[in-house]
N, C-alpha and C. Protein backbone atom coordinates (compact mmCIF):
# COMPACT_ATOMS: atom_id res chain seq x y z
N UNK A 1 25.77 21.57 -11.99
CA UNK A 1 24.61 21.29 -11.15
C UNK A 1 23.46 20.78 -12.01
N UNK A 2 22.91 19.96 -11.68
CA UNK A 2 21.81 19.52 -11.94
C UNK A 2 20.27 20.61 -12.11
N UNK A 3 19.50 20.61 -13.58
CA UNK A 3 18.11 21.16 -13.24
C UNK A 3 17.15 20.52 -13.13
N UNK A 4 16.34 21.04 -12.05
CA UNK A 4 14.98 20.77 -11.68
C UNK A 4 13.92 21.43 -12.49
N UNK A 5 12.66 20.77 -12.67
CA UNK A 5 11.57 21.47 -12.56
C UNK A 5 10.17 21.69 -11.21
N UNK A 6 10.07 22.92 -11.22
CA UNK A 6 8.84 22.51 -9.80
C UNK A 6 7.57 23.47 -10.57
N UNK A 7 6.58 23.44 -9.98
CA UNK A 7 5.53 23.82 -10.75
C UNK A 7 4.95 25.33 -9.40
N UNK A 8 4.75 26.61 -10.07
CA UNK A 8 4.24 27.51 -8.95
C UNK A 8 3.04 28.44 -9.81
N UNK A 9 1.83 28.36 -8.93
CA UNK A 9 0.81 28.71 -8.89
C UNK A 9 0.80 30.45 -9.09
N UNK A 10 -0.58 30.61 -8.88
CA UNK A 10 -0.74 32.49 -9.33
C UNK A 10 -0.37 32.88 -7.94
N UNK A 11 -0.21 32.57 -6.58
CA UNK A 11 -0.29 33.43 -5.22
C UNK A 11 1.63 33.09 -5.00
N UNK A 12 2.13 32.41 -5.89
CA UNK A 12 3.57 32.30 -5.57
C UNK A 12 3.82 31.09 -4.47
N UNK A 13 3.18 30.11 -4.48
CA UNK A 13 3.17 28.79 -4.05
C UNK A 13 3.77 28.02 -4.86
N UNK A 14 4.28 26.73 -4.49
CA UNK A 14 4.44 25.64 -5.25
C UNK A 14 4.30 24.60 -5.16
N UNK A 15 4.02 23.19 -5.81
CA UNK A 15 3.13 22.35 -5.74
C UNK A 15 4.13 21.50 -4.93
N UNK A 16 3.12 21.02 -4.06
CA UNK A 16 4.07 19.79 -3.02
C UNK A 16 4.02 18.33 -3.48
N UNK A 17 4.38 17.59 -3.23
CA UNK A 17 4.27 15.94 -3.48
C UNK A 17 3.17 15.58 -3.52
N UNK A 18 2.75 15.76 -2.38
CA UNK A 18 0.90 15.51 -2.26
C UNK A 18 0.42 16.45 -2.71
N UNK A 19 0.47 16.97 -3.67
CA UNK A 19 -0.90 18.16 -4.79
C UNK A 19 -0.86 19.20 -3.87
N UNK A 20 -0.70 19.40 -2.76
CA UNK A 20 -1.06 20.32 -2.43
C UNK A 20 -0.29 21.91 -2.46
N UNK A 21 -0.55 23.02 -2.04
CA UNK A 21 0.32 24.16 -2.27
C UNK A 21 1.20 24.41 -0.85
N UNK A 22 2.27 24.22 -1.37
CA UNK A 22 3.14 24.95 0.06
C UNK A 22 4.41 26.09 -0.80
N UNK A 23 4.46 26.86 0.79
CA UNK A 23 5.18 27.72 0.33
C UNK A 23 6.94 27.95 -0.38
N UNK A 24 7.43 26.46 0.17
CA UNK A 24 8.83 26.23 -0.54
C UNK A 24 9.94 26.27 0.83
N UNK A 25 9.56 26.24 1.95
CA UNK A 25 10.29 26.40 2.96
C UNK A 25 10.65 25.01 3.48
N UNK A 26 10.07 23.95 3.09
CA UNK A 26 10.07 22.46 3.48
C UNK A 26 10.37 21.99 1.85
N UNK A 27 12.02 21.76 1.35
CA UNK A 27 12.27 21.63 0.32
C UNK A 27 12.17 20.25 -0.24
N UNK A 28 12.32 19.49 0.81
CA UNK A 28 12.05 18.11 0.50
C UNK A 28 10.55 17.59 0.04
N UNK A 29 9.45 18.30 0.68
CA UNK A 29 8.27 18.32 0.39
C UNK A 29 7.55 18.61 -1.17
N UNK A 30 8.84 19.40 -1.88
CA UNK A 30 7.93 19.61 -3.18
C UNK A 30 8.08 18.81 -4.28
N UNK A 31 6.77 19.21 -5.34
CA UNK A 31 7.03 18.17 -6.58
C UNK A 31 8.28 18.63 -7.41
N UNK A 32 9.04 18.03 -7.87
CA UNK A 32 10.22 18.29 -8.53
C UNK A 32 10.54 16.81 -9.53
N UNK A 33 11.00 17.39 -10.98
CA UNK A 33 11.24 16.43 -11.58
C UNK A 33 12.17 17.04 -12.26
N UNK A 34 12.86 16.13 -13.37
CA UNK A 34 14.48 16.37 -14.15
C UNK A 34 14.01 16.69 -15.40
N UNK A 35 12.85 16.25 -15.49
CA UNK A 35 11.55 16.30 -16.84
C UNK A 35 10.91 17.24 -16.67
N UNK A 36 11.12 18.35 -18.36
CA UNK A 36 10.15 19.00 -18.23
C UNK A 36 8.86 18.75 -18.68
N UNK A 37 8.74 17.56 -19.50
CA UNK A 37 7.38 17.33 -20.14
C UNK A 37 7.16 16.33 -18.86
N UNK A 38 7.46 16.14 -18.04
CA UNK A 38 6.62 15.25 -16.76
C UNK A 38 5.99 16.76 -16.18
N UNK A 39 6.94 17.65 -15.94
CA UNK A 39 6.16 19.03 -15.64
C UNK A 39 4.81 19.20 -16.05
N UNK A 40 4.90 19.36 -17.14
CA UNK A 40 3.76 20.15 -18.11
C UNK A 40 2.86 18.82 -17.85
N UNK A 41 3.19 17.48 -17.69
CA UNK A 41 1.57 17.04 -17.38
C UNK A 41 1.28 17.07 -16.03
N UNK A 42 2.07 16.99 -15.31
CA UNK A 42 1.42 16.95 -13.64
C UNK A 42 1.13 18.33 -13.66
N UNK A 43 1.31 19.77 -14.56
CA UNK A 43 0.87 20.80 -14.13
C UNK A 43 -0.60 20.29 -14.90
N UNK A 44 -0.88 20.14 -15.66
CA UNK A 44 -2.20 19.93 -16.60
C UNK A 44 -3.35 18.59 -15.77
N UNK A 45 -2.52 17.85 -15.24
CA UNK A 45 -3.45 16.75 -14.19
C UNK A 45 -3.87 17.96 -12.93
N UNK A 46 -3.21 18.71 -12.35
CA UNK A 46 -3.45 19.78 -11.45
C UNK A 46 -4.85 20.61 -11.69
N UNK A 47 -4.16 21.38 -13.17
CA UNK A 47 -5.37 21.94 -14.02
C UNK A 47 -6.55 21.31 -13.89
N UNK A 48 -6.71 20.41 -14.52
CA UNK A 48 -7.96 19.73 -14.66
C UNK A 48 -8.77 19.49 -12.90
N UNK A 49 -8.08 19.08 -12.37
CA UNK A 49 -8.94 19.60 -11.05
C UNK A 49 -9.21 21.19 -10.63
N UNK A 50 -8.65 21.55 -10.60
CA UNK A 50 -8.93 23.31 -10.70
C UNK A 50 -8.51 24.21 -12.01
N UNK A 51 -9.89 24.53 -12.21
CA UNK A 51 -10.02 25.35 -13.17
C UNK A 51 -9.09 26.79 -13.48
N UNK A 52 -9.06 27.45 -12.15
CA UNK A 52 -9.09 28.32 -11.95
C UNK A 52 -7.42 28.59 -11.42
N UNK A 53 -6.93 28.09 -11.91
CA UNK A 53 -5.09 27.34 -11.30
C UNK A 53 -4.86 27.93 -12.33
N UNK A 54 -3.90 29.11 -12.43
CA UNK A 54 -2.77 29.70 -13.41
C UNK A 54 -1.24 29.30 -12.67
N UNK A 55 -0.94 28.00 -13.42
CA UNK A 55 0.33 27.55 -12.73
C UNK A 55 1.61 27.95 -14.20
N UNK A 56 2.41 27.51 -13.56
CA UNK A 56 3.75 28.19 -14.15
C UNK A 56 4.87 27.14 -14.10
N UNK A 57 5.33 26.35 -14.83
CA UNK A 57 6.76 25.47 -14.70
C UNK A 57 7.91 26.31 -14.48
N UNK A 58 8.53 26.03 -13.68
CA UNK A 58 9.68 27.18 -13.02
C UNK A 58 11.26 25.99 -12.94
N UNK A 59 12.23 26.47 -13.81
CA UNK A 59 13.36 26.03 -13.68
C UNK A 59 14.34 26.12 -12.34
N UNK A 60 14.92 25.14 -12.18
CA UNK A 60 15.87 25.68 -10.80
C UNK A 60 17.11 24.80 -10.72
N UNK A 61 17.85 24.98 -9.90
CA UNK A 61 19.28 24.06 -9.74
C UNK A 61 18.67 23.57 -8.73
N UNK A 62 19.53 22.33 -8.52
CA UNK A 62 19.08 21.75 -7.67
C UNK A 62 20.35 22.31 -6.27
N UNK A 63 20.19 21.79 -5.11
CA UNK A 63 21.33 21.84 -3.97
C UNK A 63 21.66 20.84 -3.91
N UNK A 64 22.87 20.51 -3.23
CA UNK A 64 23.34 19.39 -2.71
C UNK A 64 23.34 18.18 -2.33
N UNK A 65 21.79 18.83 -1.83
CA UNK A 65 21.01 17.17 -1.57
C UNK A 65 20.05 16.71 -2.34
N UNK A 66 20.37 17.36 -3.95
CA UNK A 66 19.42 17.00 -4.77
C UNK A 66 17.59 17.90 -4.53
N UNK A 67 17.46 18.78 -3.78
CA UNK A 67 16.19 19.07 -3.74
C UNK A 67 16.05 20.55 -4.67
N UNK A 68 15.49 21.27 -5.26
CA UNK A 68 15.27 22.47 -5.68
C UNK A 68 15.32 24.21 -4.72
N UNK A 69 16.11 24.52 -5.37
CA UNK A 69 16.79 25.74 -4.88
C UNK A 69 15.46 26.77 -5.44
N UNK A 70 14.79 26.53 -4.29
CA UNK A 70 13.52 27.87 -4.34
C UNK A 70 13.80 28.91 -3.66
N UNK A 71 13.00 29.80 -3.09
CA UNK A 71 13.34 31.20 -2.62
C UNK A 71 11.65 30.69 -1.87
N UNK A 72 11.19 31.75 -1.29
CA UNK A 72 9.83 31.21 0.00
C UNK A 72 9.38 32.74 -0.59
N UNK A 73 8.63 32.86 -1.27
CA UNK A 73 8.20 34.20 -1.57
C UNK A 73 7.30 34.59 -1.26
N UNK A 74 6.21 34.07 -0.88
CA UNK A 74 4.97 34.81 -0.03
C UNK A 74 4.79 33.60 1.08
N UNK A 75 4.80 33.34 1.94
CA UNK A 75 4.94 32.17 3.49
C UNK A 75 2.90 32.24 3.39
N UNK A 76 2.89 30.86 3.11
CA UNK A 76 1.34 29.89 3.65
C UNK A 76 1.04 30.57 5.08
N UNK A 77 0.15 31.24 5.46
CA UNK A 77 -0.03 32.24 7.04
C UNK A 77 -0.62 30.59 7.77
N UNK A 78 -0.20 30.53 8.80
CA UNK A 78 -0.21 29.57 9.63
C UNK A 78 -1.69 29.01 10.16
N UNK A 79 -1.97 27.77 10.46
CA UNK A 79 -3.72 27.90 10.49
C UNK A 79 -3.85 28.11 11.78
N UNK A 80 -5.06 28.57 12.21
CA UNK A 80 -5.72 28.79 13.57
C UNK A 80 -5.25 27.62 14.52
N UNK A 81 -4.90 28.01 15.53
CA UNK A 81 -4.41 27.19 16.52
C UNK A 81 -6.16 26.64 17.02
N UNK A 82 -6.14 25.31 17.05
CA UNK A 82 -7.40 24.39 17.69
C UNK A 82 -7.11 24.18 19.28
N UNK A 83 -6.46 24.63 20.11
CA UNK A 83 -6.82 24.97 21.56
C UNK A 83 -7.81 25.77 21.88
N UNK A 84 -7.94 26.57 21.04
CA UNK A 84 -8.98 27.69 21.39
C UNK A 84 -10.05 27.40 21.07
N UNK A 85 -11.28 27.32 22.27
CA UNK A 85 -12.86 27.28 22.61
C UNK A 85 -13.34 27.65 20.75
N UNK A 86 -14.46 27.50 20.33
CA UNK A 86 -15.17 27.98 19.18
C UNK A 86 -16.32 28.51 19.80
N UNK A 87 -16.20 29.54 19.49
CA UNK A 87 -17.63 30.33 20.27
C UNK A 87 -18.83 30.28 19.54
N UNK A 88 -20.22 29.27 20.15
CA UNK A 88 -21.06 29.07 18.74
C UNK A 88 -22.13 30.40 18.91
N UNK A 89 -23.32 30.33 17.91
CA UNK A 89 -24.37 30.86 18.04
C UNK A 89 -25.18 30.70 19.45
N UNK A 90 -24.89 29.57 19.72
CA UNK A 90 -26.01 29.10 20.95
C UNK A 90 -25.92 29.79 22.03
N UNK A 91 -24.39 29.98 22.18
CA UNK A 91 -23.68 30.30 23.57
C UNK A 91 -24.20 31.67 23.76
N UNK A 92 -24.40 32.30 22.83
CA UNK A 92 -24.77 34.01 22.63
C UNK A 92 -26.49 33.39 23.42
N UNK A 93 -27.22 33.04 23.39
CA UNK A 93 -28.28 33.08 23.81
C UNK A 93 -29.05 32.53 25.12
């Protein structure tokens, strides 16, 4: 089998294609490379926008279809559904 590298943050996230953090449940979505020194700089281009980013290069096999064999270890909590009214200050008065 083939290894991957994917890059995962301090809350147990990992970095998606588009920079952003997802939880690993949408496997096609994450950053993954065959390189580990491509790792270590897209984790360090990451860095440099946030300071405060304790990320981690994390080894993995890949599956079948070539994507990285993660595990979903803490799930992104889902955002507020936007059907629902926003109740302002005003309305109170």
């Amino acid at each position: 089998m083939k290894q991957l590298f994917v890059i995962r943050n301090q809350n147990q996230h990992y970095l998606g294609r588009h920079h952003d953090w997802v939880d690993g449940s949408h496997r096609a979505a994450l950053f993954r490379t065959e390189h580990r020194d491509v790792a270590v700089n897209e984790l360090f281009e990451v860095n440099v926008k946030d300071f405060s980013l304790r990320g981690e290069i994390v080894a993995c096999d890949a599956d079948d279809k070539g994507y990285p064999a993660v595990e979903v270890l803490i799930p992104i909590p889902d955002a507020p559904a936007t059907d629902e009214p926003v109740a302002s200050d005003d309305a109170a008065s």
